[in-house]
Protein backbone atom coordinates (compact mmCIF):
# COMPACT_ATOMS: atom_id res chain seq x y z
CA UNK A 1 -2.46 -31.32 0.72
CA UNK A 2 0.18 -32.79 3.17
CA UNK A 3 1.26 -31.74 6.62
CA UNK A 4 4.83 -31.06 6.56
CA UNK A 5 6.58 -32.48 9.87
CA UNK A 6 9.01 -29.65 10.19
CA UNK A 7 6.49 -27.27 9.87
CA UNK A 8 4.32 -28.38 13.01
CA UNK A 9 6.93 -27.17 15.38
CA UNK A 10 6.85 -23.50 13.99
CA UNK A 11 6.15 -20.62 16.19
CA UNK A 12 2.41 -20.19 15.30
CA UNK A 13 -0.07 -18.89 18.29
CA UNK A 14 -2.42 -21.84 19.49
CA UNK A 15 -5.76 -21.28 21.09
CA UNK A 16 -5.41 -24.24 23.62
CA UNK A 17 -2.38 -23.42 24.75
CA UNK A 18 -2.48 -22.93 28.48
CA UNK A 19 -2.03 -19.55 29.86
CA UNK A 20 1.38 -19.03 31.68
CA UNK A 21 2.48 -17.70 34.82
CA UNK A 22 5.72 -16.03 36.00
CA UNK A 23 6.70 -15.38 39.89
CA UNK A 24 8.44 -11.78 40.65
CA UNK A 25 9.83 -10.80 43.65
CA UNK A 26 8.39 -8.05 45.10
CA UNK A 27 10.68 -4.56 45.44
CA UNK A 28 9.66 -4.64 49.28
CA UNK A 29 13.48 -6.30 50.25
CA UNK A 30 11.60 -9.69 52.11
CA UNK A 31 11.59 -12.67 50.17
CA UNK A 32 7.61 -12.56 49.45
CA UNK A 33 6.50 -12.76 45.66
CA UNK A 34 3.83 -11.49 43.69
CA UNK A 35 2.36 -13.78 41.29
CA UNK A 36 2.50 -12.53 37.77
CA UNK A 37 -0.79 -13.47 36.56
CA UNK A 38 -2.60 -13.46 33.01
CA UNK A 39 -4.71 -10.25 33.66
CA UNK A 40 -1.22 -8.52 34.62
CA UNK A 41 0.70 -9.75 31.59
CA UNK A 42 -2.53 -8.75 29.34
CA UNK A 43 -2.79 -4.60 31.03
CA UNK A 44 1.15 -4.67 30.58
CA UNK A 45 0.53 -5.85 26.75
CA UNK A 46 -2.12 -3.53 26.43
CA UNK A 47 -0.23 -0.67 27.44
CA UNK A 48 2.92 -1.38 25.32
CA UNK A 49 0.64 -1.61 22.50
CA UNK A 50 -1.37 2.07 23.60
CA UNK A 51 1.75 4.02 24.67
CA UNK A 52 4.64 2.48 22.13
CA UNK A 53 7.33 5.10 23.34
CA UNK A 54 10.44 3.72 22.39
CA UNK A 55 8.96 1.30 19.74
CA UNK A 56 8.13 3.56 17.14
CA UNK A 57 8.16 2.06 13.73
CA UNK A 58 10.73 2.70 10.91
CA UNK A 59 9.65 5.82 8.04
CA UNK A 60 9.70 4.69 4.79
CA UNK A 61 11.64 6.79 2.41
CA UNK A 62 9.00 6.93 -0.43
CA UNK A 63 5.40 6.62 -0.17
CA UNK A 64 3.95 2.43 0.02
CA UNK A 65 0.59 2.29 -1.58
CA UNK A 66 -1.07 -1.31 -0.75
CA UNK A 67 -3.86 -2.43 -2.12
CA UNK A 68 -5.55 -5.30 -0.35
CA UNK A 69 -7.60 -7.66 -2.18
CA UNK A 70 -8.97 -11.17 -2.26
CA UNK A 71 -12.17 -11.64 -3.97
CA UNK A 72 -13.10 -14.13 -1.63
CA UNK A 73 -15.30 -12.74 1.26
CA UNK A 74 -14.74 -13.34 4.85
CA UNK A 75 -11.22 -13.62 4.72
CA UNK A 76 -10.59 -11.23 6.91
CA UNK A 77 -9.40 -8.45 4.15
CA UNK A 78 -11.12 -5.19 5.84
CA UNK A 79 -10.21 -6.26 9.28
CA UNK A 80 -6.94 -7.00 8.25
CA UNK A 81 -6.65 -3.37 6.51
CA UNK A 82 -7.91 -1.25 9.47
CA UNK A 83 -6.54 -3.71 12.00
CA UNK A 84 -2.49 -3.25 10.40
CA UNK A 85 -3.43 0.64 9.33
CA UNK A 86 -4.15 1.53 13.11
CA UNK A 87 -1.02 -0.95 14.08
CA UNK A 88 1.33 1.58 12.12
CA UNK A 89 -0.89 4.86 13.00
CA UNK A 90 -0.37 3.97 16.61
CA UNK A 91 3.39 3.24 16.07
CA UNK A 92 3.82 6.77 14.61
CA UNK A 93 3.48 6.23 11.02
CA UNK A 94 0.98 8.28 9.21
CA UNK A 95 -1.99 6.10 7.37
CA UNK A 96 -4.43 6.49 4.79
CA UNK A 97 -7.29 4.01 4.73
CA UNK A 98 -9.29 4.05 1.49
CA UNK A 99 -12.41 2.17 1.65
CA UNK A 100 -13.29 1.03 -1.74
CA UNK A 101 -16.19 -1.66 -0.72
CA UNK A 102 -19.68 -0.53 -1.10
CA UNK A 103 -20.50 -2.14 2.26
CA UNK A 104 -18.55 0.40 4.10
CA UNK A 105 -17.28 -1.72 6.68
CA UNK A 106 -13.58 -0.60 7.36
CA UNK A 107 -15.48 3.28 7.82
CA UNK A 108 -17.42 1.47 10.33
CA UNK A 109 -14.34 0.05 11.59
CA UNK A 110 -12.63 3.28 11.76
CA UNK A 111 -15.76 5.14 13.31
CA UNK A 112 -15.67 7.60 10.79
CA UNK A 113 -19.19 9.36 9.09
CA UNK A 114 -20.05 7.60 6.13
CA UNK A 115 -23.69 7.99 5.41
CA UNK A 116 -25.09 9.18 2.35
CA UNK A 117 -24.45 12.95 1.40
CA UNK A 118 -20.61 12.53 3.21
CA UNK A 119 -18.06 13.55 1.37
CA UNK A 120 -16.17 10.17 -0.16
CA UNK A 121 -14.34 7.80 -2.15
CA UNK A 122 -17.25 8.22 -4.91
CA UNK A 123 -17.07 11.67 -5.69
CA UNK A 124 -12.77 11.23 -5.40
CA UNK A 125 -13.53 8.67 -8.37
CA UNK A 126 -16.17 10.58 -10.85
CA UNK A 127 -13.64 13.62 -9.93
CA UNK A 128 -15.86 15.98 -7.93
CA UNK A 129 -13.30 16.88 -4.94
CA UNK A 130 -9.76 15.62 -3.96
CA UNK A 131 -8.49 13.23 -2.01
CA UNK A 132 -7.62 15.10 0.80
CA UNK A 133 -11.07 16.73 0.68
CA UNK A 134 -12.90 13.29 1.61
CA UNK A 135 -9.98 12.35 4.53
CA UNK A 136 -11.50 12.05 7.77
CA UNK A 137 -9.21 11.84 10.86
CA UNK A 138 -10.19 8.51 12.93
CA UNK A 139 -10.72 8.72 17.02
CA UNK A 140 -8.25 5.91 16.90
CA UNK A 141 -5.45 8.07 16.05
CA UNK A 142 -4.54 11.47 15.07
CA UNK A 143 -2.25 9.14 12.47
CA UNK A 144 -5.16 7.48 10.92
CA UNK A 145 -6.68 8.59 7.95
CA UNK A 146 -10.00 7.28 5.94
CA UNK A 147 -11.57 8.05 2.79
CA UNK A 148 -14.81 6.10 3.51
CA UNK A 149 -17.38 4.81 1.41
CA UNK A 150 -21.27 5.59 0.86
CA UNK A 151 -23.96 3.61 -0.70
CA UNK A 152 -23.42 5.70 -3.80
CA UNK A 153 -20.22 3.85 -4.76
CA UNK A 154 -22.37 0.58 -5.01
CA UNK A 155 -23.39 1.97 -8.57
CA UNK A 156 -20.28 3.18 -9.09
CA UNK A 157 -19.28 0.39 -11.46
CA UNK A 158 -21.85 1.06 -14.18
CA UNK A 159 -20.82 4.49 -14.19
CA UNK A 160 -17.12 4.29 -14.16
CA UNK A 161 -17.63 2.10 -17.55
CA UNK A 162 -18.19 5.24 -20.09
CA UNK A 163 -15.82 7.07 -18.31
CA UNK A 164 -12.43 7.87 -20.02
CA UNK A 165 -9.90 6.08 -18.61
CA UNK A 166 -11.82 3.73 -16.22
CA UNK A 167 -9.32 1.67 -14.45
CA UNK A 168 -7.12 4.71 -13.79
CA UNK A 169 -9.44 7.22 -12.19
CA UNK A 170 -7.96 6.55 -8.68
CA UNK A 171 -4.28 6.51 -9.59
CA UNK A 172 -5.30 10.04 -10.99
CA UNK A 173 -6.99 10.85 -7.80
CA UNK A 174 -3.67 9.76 -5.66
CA UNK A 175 -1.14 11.36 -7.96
CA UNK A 176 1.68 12.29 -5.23
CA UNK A 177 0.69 15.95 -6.04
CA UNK A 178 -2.82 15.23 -4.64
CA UNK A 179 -1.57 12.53 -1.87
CA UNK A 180 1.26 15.35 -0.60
CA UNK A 181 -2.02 17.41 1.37
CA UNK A 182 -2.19 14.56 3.61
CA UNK A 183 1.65 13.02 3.82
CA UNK A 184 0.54 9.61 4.45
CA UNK A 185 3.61 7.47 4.70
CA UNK A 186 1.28 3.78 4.12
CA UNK A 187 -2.06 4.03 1.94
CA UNK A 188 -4.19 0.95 1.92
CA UNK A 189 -6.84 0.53 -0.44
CA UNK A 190 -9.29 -1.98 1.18
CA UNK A 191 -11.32 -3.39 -2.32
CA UNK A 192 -14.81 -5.30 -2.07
CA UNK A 193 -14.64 -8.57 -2.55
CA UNK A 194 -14.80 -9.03 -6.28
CA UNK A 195 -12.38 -8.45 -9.59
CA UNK A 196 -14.98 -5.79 -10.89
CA UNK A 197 -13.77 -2.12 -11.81
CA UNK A 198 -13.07 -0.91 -8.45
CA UNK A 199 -10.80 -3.66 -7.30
CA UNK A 200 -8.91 -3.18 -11.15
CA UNK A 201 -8.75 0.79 -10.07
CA UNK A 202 -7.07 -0.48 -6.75
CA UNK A 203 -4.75 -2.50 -8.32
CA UNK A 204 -3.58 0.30 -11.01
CA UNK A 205 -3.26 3.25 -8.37
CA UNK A 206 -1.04 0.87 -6.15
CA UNK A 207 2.55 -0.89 -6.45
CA UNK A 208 1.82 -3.15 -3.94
CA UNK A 209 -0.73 -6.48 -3.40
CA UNK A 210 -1.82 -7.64 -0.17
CA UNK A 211 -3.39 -10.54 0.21
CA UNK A 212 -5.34 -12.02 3.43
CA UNK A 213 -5.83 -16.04 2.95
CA UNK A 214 -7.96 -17.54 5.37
CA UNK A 215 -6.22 -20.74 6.78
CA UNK A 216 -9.40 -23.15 5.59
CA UNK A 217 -9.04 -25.10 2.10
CA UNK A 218 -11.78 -23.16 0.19
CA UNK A 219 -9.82 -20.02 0.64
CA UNK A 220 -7.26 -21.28 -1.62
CA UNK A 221 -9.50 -22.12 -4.37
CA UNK A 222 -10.40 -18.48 -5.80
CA UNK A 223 -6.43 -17.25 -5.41
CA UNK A 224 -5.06 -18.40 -9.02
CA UNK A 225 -8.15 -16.31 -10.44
CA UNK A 226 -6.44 -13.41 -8.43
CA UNK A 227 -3.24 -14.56 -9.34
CA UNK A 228 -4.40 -14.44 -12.94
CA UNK A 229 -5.95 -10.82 -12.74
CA UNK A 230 -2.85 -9.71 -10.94
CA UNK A 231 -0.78 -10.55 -13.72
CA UNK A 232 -3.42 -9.11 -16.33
CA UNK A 233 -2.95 -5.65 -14.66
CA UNK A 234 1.04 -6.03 -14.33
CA UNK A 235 0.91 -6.76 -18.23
CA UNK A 236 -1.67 -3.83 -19.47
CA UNK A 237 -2.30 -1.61 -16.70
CA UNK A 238 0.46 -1.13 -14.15
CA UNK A 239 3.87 -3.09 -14.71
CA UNK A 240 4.78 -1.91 -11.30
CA UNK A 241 2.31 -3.48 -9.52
CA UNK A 242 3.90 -6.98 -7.44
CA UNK A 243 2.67 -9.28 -4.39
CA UNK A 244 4.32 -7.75 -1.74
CA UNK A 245 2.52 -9.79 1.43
CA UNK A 246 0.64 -12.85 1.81
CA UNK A 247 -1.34 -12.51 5.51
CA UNK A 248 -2.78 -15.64 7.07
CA UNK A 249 -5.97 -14.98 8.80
CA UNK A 250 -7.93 -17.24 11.33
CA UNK A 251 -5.49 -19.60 12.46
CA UNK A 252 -7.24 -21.98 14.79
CA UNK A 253 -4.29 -23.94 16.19
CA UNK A 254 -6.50 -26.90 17.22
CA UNK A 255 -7.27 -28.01 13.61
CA UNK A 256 -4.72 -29.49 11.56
CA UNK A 257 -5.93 -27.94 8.27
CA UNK A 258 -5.15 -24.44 9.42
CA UNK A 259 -1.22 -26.35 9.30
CA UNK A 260 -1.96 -27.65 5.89
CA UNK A 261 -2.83 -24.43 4.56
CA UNK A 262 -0.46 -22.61 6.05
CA UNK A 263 2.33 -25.20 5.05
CA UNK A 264 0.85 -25.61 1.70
CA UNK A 265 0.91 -20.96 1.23
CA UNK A 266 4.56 -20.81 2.52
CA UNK A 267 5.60 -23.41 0.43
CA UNK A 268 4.46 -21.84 -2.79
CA UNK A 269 5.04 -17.94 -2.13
CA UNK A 270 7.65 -18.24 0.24
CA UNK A 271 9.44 -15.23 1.80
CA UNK A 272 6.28 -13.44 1.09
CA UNK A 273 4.02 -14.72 3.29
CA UNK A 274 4.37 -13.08 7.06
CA UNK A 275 5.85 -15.31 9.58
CA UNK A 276 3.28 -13.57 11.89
CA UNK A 277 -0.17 -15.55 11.50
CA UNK A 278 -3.88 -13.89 12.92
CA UNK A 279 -5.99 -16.51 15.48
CA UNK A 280 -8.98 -16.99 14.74
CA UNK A 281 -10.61 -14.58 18.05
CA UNK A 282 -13.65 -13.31 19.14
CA UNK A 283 -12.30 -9.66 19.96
CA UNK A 284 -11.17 -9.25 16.45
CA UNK A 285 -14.94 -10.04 14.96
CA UNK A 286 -16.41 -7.61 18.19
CA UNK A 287 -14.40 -4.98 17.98
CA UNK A 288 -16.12 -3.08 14.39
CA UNK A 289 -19.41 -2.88 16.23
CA UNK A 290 -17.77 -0.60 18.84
CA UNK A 291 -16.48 1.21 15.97
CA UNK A 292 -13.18 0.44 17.32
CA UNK A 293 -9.95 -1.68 15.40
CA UNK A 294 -9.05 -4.71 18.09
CA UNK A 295 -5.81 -2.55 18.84
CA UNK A 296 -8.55 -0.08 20.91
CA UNK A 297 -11.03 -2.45 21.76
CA UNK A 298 -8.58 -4.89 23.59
CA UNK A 299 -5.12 -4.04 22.98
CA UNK A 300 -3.46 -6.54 25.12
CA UNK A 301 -5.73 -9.48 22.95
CA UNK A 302 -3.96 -11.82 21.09
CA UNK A 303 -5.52 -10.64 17.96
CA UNK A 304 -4.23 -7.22 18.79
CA UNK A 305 -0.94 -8.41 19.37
CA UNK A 306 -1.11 -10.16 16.50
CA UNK A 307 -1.78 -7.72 13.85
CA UNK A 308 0.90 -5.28 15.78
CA UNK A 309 3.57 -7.75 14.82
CA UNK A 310 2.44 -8.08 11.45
CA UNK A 311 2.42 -4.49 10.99
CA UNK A 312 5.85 -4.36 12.28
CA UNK A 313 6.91 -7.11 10.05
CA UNK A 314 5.31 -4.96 6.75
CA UNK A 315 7.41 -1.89 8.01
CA UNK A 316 11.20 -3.58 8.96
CA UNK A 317 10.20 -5.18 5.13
CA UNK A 318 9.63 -1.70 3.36
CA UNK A 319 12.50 -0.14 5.39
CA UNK A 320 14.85 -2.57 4.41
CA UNK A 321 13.40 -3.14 0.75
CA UNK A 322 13.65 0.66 0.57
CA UNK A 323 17.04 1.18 1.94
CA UNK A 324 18.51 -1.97 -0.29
């Protein structure tokens, strides 16, 4: 891989850059000034990012249904789901969060019950109760919707393969009809990190692919098997189904592979991949053991401001895309 020169100059966050300050006059009428300081500019972030008044985000006219896969793990694919799904939420756009992973982390995430016996994604699949019947509102917003996941989905696999019509039982279970109880406007479908049945369902019940690269050179080697399955399920399955977003995770500014990769993604899928990029921070890994997305556990972060941008990105996209 090569560094491209031009590229180096972009407008990516940096971890050593050095934090910033900004004299304003006082409104006292003497000539004193109060020094605008990092912890100011952080509780001013934070509360832009808690109370978004004017900065609501635009409605799109029909329904998106993402589905966010990479079969790599530790990418950052759950974080990045629950992270951009309370980004909108907050912003005034209704979310659904389904959490197709046995490990149940983006319920965790989302602080919603999802211990054995709760109502879930497993029984939407075998067809024992609806969609809306397994939604749980999240204490991050009223906006925020999960479906979460139990243990039971982790044999969920073996079942689903003598079932009639295996790789379409969710797109059955989110038939508008069915999604209409809840009026999400964005439903993301976080998938475990494999191309087994459940990530296949995900990929038939949605029209659009997410996918979270981490910016580190292994990360690119699994993505033309995912590339490959992609186009398996546009040519069988679902021949509506299209890369929509490419989301680079874990920047760390100091390295100069995170510039490679990043260079090296842009170049091949171009307008596709965000221009918006996710540091590599501690606050984003903390925040699920709160039970909290970063947006609540430090809102004026840089990881939170991060993923607020990229939401906003993914929504000026689908507005536009869906008023072209």
């Amino acid at each position: 891989m090569s560094v491209y020169p031009e590229f180096q100059s972009a407008d990516v966050p940096r971890e050593t850059e050095p934090p910033k300050t900004k004299a304003k006059p006082t409104n006292n009428g003497d000539d004193s000034a109060v020094v605008w300081t990092p912890i100011a500019e952080e509780a001013a972030r934070a509360a832009s990012v808690l109370h978004p008044d004017e900065s609501l985000l635009p409605r799109p006219t029909h329904r998106r249904v993402i589905t966010v896969a990479n079969q790599k793990g530790g990418v950052g694919k759950t974080t990045s789901t629950v992270n951009l799904a309370a980004a909108l939420a907050i912003h005034g756009l209704k979310t659904l969060v389904i959490d197709l992973d046995p490990q149940g982390n983006a319920s965790t995430a989302l602080a919603v019950e999802h211990r054995s016996g709760t109502p879930s994604v497993y029984e939407v699949l075998i067809g024992e109760i609806s969609i809306a019947e397994a939604a749980q509102v999240s204490p991050t917003s009223p906006n925020l919707f999960c479906v979460p996941a139990t243990i039971d989905l982790a044999g969920a696999e073996i079942e689903l393969v003598s079932m009639v019509a295996r790789e379409s039982r969710l797109k059955e279970a989110l038939s508008p009809e069915a999604l209409d109880a809840i009026n999400p406007d964005y439903v993301f479908i976080d998938c475990p990190p494999s191309l087994g049945l459940l990530t296949v369902n995900a990929m038939v019940a949605a029209q659009e692919v997410l996918i979270p690269i981490q910016c580190e050179y292994y990360a690119l080697e699994g993505l033309s098997q995912l590339l490959r399955n992609i186009e398996l399920v546009q040519q069988h399955l679902n021949p509506d189904l299209g890369i929509s977003t490419i989301l680079l995770t874990m920047y760390d500014g100091r390295t100069k592979l995170a510039d490679q990769v990043t260079s090296e993604v842009r170049g091949h899928f171009g307008d596709v991949a965000l221009k918006t990029v996710i540091p590599r921070s501690v606050k984003v890994s903390e925040a699920p053991g709160f039970g909290q997305t970063v947006l609540t556990y430090d809102p004026g972060s840089r990881g939170s401001m991060s993923y607020l941008d990229a939401a906003k990105e993914i929504a000026i996209r689908g507005a536009k895309e869906e008023g072209a």
